[in-house]
N, C-alpha and C. Protein backbone atom coordinates (compact mmCIF):
# COMPACT_ATOMS: atom_id res chain seq x y z
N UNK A 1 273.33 69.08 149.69
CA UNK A 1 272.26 70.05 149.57
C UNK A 1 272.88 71.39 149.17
N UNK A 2 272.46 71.57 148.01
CA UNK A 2 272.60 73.22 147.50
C UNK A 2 271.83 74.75 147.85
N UNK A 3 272.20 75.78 148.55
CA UNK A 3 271.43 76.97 148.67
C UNK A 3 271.87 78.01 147.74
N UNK A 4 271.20 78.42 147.28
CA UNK A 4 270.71 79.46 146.31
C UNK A 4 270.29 80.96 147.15
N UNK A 5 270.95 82.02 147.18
CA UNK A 5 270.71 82.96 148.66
C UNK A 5 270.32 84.09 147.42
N UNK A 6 269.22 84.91 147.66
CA UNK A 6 269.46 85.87 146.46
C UNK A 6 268.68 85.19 145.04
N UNK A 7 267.64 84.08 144.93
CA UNK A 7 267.79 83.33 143.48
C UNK A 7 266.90 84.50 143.04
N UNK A 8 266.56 85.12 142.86
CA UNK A 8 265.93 86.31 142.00
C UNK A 8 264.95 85.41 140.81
N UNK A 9 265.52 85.38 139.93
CA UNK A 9 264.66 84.80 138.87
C UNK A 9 264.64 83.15 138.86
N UNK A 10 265.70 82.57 139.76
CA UNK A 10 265.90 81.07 139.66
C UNK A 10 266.66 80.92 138.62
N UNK A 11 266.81 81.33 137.66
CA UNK A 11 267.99 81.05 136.44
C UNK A 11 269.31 80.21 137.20
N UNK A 12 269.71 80.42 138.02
CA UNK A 12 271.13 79.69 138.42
C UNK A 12 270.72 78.39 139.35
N UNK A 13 269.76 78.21 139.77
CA UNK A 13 269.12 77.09 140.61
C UNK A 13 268.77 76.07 139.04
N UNK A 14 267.86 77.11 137.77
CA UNK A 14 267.63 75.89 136.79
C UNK A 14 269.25 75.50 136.09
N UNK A 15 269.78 76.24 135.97
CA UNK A 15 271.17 75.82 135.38
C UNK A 15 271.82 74.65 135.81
N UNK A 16 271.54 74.49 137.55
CA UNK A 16 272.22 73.88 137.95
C UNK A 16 271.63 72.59 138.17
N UNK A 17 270.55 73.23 138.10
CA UNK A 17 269.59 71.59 138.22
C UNK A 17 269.86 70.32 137.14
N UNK A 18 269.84 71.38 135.64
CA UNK A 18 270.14 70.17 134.80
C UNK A 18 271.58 69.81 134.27
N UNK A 19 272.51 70.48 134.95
CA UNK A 19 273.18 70.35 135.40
C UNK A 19 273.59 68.77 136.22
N UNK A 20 273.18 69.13 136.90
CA UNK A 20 273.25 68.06 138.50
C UNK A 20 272.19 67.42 138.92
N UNK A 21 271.44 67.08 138.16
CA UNK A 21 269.38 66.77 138.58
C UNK A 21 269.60 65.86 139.41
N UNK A 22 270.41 65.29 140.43
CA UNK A 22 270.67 64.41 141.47
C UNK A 22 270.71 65.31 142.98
N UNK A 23 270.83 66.60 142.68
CA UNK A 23 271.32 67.02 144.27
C UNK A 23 269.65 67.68 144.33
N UNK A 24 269.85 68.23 145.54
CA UNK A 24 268.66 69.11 146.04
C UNK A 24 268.68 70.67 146.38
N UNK A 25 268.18 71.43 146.08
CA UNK A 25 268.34 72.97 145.67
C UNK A 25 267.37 73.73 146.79
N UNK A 26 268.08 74.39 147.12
CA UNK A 26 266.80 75.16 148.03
C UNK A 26 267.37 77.14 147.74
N UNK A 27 266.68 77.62 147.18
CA UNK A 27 266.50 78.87 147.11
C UNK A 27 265.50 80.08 148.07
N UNK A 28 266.21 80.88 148.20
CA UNK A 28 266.12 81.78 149.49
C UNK A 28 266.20 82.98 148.87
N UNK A 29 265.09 84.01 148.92
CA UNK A 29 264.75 85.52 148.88
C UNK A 29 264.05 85.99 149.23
N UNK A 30 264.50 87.53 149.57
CA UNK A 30 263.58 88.45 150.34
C UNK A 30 261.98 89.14 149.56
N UNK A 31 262.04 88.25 148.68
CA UNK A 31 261.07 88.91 147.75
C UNK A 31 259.97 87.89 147.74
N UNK A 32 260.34 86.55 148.15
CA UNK A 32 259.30 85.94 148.17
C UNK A 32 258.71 85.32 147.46
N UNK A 33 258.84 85.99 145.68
CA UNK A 33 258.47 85.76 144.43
C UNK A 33 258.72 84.54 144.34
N UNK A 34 258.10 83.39 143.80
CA UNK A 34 258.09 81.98 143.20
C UNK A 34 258.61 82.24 141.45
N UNK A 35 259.82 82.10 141.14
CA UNK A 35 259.67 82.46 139.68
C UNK A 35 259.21 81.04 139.10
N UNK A 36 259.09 81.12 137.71
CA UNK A 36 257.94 80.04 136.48
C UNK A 36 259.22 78.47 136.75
N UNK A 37 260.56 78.26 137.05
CA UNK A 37 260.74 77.16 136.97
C UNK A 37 260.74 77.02 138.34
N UNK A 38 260.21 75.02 137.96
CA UNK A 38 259.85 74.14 139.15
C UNK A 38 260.25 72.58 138.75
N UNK A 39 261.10 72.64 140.03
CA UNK A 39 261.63 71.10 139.82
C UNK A 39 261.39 70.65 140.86
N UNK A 40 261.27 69.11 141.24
CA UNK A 40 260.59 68.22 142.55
C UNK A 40 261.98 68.17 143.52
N UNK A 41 262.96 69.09 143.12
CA UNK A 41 264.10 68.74 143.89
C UNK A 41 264.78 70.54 144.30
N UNK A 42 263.95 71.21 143.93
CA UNK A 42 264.45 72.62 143.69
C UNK A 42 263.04 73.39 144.95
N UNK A 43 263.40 73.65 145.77
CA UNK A 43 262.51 74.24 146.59
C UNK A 43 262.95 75.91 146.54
N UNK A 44 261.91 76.73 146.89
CA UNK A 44 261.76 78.05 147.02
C UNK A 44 261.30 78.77 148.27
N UNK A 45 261.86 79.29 148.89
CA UNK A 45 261.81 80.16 150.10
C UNK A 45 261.66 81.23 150.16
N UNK A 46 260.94 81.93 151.34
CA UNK A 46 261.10 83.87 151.50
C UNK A 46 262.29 83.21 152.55
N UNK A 47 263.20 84.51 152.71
CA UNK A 47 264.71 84.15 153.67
C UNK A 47 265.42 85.75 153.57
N UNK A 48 266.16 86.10 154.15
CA UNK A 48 266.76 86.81 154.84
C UNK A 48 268.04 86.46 154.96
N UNK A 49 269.32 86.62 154.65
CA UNK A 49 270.50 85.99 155.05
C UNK A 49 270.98 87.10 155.88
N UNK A 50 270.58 88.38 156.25
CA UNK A 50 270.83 89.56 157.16
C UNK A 50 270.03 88.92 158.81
N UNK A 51 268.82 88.73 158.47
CA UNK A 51 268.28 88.01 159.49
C UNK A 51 268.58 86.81 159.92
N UNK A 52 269.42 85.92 159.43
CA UNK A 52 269.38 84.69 159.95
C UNK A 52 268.44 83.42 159.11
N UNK A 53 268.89 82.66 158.41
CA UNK A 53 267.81 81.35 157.98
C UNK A 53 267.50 80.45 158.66
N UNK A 54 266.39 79.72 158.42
CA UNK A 54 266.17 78.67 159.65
C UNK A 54 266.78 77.49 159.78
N UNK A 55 267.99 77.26 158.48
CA UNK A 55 268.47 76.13 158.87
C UNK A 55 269.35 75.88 159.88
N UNK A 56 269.56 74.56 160.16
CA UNK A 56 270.56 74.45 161.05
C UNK A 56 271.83 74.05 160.64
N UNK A 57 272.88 74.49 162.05
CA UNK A 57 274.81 74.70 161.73
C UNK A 57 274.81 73.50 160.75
N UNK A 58 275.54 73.71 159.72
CA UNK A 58 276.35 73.02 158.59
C UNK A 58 274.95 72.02 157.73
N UNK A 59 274.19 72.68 157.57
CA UNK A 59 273.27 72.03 156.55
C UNK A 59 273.31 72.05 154.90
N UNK A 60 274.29 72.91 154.75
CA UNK A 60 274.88 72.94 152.93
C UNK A 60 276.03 72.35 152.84
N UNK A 61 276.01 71.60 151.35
CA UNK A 61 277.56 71.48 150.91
C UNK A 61 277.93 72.33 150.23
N UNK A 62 276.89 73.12 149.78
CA UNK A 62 277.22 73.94 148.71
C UNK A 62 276.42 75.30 148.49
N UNK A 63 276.95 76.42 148.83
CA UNK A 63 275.90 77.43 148.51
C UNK A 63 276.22 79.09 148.05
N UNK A 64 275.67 79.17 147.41
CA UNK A 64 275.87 80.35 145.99
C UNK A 64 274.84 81.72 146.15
N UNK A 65 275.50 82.54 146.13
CA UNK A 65 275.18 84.36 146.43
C UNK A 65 276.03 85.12 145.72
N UNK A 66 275.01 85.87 144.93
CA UNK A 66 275.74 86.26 143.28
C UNK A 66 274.88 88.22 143.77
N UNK A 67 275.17 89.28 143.39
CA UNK A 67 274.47 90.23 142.68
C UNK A 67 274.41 90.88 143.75
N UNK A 68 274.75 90.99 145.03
CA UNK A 68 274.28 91.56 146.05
C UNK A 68 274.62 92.90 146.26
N UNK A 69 275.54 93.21 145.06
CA UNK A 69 276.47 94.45 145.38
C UNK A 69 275.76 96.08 145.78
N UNK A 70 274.04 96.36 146.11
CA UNK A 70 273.74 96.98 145.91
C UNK A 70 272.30 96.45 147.16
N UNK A 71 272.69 95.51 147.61
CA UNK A 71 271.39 95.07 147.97
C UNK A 71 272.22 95.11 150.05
N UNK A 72 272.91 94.85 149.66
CA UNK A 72 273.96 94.59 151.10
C UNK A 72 274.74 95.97 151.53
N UNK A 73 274.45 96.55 152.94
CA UNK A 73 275.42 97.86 153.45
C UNK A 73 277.06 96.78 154.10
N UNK A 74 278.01 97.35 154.13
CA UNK A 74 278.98 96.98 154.19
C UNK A 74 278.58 95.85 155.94
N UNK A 75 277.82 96.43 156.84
CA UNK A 75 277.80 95.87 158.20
C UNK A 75 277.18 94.87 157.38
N UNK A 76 276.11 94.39 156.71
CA UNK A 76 275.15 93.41 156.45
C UNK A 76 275.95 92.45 155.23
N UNK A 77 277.03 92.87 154.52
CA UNK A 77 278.02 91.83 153.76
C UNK A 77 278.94 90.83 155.69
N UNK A 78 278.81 91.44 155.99
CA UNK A 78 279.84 90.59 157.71
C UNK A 78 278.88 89.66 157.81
N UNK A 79 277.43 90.51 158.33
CA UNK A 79 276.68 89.76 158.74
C UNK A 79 276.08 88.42 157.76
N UNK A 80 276.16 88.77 156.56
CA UNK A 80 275.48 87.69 155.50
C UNK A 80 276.55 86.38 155.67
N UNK A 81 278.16 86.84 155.68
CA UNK A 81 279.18 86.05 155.06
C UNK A 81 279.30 85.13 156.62
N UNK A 82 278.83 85.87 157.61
CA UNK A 82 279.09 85.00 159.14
C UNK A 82 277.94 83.31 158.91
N UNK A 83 276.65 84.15 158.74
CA UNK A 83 275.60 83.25 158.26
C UNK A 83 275.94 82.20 157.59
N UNK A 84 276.55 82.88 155.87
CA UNK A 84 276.82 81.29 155.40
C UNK A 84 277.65 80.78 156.15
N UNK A 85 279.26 80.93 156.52
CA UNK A 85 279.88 80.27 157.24
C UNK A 85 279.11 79.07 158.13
N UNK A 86 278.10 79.79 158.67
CA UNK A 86 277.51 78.97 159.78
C UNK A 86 276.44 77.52 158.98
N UNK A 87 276.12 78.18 158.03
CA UNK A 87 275.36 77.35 157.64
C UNK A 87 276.06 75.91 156.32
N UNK A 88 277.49 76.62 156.33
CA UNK A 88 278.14 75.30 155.37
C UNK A 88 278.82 73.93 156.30
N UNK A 89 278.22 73.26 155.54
CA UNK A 89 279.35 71.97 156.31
C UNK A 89 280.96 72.59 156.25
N UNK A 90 281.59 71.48 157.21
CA UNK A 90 282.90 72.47 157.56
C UNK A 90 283.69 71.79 155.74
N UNK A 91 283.75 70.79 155.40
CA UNK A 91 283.79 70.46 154.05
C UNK A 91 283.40 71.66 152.92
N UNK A 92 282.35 72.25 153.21
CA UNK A 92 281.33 72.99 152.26
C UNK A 92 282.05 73.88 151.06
N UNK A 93 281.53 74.13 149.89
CA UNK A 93 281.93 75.27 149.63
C UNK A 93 281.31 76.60 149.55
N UNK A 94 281.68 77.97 149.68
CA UNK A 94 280.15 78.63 148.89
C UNK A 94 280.94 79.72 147.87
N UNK A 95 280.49 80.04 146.71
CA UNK A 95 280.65 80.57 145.30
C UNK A 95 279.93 82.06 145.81
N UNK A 96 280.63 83.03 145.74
CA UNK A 96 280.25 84.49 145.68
C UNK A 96 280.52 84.89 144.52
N UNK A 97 279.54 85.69 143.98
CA UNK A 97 279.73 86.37 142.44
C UNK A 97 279.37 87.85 142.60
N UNK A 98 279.71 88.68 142.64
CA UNK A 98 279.74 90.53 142.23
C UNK A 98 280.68 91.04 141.34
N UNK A 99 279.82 92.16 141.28
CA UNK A 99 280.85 92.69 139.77
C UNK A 99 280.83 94.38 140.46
N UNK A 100 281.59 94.90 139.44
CA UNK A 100 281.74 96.47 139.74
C UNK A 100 281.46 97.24 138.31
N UNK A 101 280.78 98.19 138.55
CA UNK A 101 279.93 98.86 137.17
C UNK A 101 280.76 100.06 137.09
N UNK A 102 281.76 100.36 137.80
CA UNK A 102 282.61 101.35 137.55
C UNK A 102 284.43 101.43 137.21
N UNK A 103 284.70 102.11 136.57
CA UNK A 103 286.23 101.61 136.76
C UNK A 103 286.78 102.25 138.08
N UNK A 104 287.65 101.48 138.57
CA UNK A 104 288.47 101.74 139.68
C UNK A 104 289.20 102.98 139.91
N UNK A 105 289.49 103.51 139.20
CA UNK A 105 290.30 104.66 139.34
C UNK A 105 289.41 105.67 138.78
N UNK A 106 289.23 106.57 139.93
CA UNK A 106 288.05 107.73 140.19
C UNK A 106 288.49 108.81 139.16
N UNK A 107 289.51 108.95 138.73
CA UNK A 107 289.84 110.30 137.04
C UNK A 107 288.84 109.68 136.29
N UNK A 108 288.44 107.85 136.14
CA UNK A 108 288.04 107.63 134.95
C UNK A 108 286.85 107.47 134.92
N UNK A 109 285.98 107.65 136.13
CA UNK A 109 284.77 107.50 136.53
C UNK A 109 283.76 108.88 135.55
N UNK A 110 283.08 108.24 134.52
CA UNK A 110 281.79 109.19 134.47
C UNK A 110 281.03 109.98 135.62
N UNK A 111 280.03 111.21 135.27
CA UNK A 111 279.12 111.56 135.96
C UNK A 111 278.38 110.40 137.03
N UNK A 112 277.89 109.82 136.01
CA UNK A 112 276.70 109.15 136.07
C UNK A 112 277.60 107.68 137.04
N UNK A 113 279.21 106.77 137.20
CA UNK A 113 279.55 106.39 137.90
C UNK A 113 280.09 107.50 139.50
N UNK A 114 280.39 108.40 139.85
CA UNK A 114 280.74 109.42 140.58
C UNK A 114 279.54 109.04 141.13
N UNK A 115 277.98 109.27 140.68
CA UNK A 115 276.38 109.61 141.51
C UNK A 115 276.38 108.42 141.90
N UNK A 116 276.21 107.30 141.26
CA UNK A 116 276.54 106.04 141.75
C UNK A 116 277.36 105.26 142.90
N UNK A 117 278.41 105.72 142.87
CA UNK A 117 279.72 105.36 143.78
C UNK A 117 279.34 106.45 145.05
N UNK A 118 278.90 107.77 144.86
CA UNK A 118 278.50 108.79 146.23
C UNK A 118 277.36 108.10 146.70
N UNK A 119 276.77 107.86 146.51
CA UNK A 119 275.03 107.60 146.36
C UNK A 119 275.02 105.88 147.17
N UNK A 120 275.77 104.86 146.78
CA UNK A 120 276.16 103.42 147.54
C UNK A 120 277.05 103.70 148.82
N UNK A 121 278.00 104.78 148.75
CA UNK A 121 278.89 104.69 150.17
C UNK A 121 277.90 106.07 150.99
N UNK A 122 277.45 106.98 150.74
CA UNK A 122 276.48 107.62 151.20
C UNK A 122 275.38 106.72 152.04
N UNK A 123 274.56 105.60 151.87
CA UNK A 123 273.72 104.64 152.62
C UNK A 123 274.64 103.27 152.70
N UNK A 124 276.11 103.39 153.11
CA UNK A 124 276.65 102.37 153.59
C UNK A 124 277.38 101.27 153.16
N UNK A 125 276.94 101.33 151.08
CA UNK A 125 277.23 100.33 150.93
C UNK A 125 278.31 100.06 150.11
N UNK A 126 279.43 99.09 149.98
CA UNK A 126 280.57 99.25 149.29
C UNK A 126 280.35 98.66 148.15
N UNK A 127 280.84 100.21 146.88
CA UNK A 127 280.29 99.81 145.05
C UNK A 127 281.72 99.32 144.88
N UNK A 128 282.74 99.09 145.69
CA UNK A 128 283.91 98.26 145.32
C UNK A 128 284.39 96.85 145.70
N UNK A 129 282.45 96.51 146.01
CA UNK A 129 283.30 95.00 146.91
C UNK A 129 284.05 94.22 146.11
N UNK A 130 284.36 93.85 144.99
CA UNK A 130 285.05 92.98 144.01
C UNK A 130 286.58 93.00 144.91
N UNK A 131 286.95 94.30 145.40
CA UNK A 131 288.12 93.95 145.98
C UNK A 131 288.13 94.23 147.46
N UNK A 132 287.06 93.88 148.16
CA UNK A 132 287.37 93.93 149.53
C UNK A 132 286.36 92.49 149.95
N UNK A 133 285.78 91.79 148.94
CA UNK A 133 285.30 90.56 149.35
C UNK A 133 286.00 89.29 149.63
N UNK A 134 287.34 89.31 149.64
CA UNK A 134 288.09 88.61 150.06
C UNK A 134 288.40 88.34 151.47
N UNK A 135 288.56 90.19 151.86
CA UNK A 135 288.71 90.70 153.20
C UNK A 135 287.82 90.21 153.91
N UNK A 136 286.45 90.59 153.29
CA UNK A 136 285.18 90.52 154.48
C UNK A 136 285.00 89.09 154.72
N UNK A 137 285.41 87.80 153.73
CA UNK A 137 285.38 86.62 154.04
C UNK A 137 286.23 85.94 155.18
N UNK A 138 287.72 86.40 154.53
CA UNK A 138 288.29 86.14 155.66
C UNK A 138 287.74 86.02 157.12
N UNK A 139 287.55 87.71 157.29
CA UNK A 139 287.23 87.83 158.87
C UNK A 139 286.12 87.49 159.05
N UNK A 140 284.93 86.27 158.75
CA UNK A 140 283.37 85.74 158.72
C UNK A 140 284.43 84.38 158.94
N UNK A 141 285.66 83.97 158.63
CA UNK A 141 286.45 82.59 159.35
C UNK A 141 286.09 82.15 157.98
N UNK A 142 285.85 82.62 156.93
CA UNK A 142 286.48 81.45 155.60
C UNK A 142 287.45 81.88 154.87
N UNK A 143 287.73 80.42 154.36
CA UNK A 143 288.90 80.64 153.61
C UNK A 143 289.11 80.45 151.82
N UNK A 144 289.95 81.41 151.46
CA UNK A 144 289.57 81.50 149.99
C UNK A 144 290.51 80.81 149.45
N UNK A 145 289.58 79.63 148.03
CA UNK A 145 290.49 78.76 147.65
C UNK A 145 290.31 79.17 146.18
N UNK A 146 289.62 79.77 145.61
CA UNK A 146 290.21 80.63 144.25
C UNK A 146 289.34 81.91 144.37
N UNK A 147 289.87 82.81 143.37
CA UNK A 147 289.49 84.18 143.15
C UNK A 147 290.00 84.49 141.92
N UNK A 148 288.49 84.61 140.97
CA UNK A 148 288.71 84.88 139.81
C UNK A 148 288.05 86.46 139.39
N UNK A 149 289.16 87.10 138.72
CA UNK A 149 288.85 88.49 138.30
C UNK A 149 288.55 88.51 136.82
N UNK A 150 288.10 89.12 136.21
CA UNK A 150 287.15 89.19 134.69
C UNK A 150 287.23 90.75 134.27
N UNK A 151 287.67 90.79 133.35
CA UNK A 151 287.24 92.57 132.30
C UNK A 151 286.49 92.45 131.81
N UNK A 152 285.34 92.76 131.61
CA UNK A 152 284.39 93.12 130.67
C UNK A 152 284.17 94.24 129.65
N UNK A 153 283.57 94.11 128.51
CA UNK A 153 283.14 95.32 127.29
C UNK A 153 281.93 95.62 128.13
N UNK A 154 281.59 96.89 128.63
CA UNK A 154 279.89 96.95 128.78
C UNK A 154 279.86 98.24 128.20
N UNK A 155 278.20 98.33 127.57
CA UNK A 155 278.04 99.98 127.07
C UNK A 155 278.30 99.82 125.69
N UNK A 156 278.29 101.39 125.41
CA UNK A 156 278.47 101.99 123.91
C UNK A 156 280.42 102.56 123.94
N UNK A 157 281.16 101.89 124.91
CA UNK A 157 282.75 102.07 124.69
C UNK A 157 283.16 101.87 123.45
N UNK A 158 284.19 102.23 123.13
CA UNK A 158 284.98 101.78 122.34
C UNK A 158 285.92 101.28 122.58
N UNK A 159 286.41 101.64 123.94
CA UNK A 159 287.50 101.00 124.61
C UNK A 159 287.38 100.14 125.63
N UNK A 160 288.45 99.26 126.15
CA UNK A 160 288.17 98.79 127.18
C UNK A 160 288.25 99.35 128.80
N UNK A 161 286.89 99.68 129.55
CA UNK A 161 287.21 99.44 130.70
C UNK A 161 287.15 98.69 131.57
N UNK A 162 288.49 99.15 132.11
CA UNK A 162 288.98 97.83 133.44
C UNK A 162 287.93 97.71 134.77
N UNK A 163 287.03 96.88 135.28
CA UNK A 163 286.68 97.29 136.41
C UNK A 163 287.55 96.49 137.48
């Protein structure tokens, strides 16, 4: 059984569906929204991973939380990452995806990243988890078996920045 924490539009639940159209998908958000795809094996939930879900200890093999970087205060990334823990088989895996919209080194930070970066640690929340989500897993008792880092082109650059 696959969870989907965060499916926003469902795009990564349909990917995976045809993908894998043998497993079973269950998607979880605070929004409640039903987005337009529907599969007889792909279920949709309102859920909370700050609050607690209703499943019970080790009911995933597999479960995926992408985008949160803005949605989670640093106490509520512990609290989310304790949750899944609790909720993967001890086998399980789960796939975290965030990105960082700023470069790392604060000389190279625009205006407009500076308001951004004050403005997320100002209400709590860390705009650098890319490199402290390792940390916060750890201490939630999992353990990391890859960690992949990515550069991206974003914007009207000409150059590359590193995030």
């Amino acid at each position: 059984m696959v969870l989907d924490i965060g499916y926003g539009s469902g795009s990564w639940l349909m990917e995976m569906n045809k993908e894998f159209p043998d497993a079973k998908y269950v998607g979880v958000d605070i929004s409640g929204a039903i987005p337009d795809y529907r599969a007889s094996n792909v279920t949709y939930e309102f859920g909370n991973i700050v609050k607690g879900l209703k499943y019970p200890d080790q009911s995933f093999d597999f479960i995926n939380m992408r985008h949160l970087i803005y949605a989670l205060s640093v106490d509520e990334w512990h609290i989310a990452l304790k949750e899944i823990r609790r909720l993967l088989k001890p086998e399980g895996c789960a796939q975290l995806t965030e990105s960082q919209h700023m470069p790392r080194n604060p000389e190279d930070r625009s205006d407009y990243d500076k308001a951004l970066f004050d403005s997320a640690t100002e209400i709590g929340q860390d705009p650098m988890i890319i490199h402290n989500l390792s940390k916060y897993a750890n201490s939630s008792g999992m353990r990391i078996i890859h960690r992949d880092q990515r550069h991206l082109f974003f914007g009207m650059y000409s150059t590359i920045h590193y995030l």
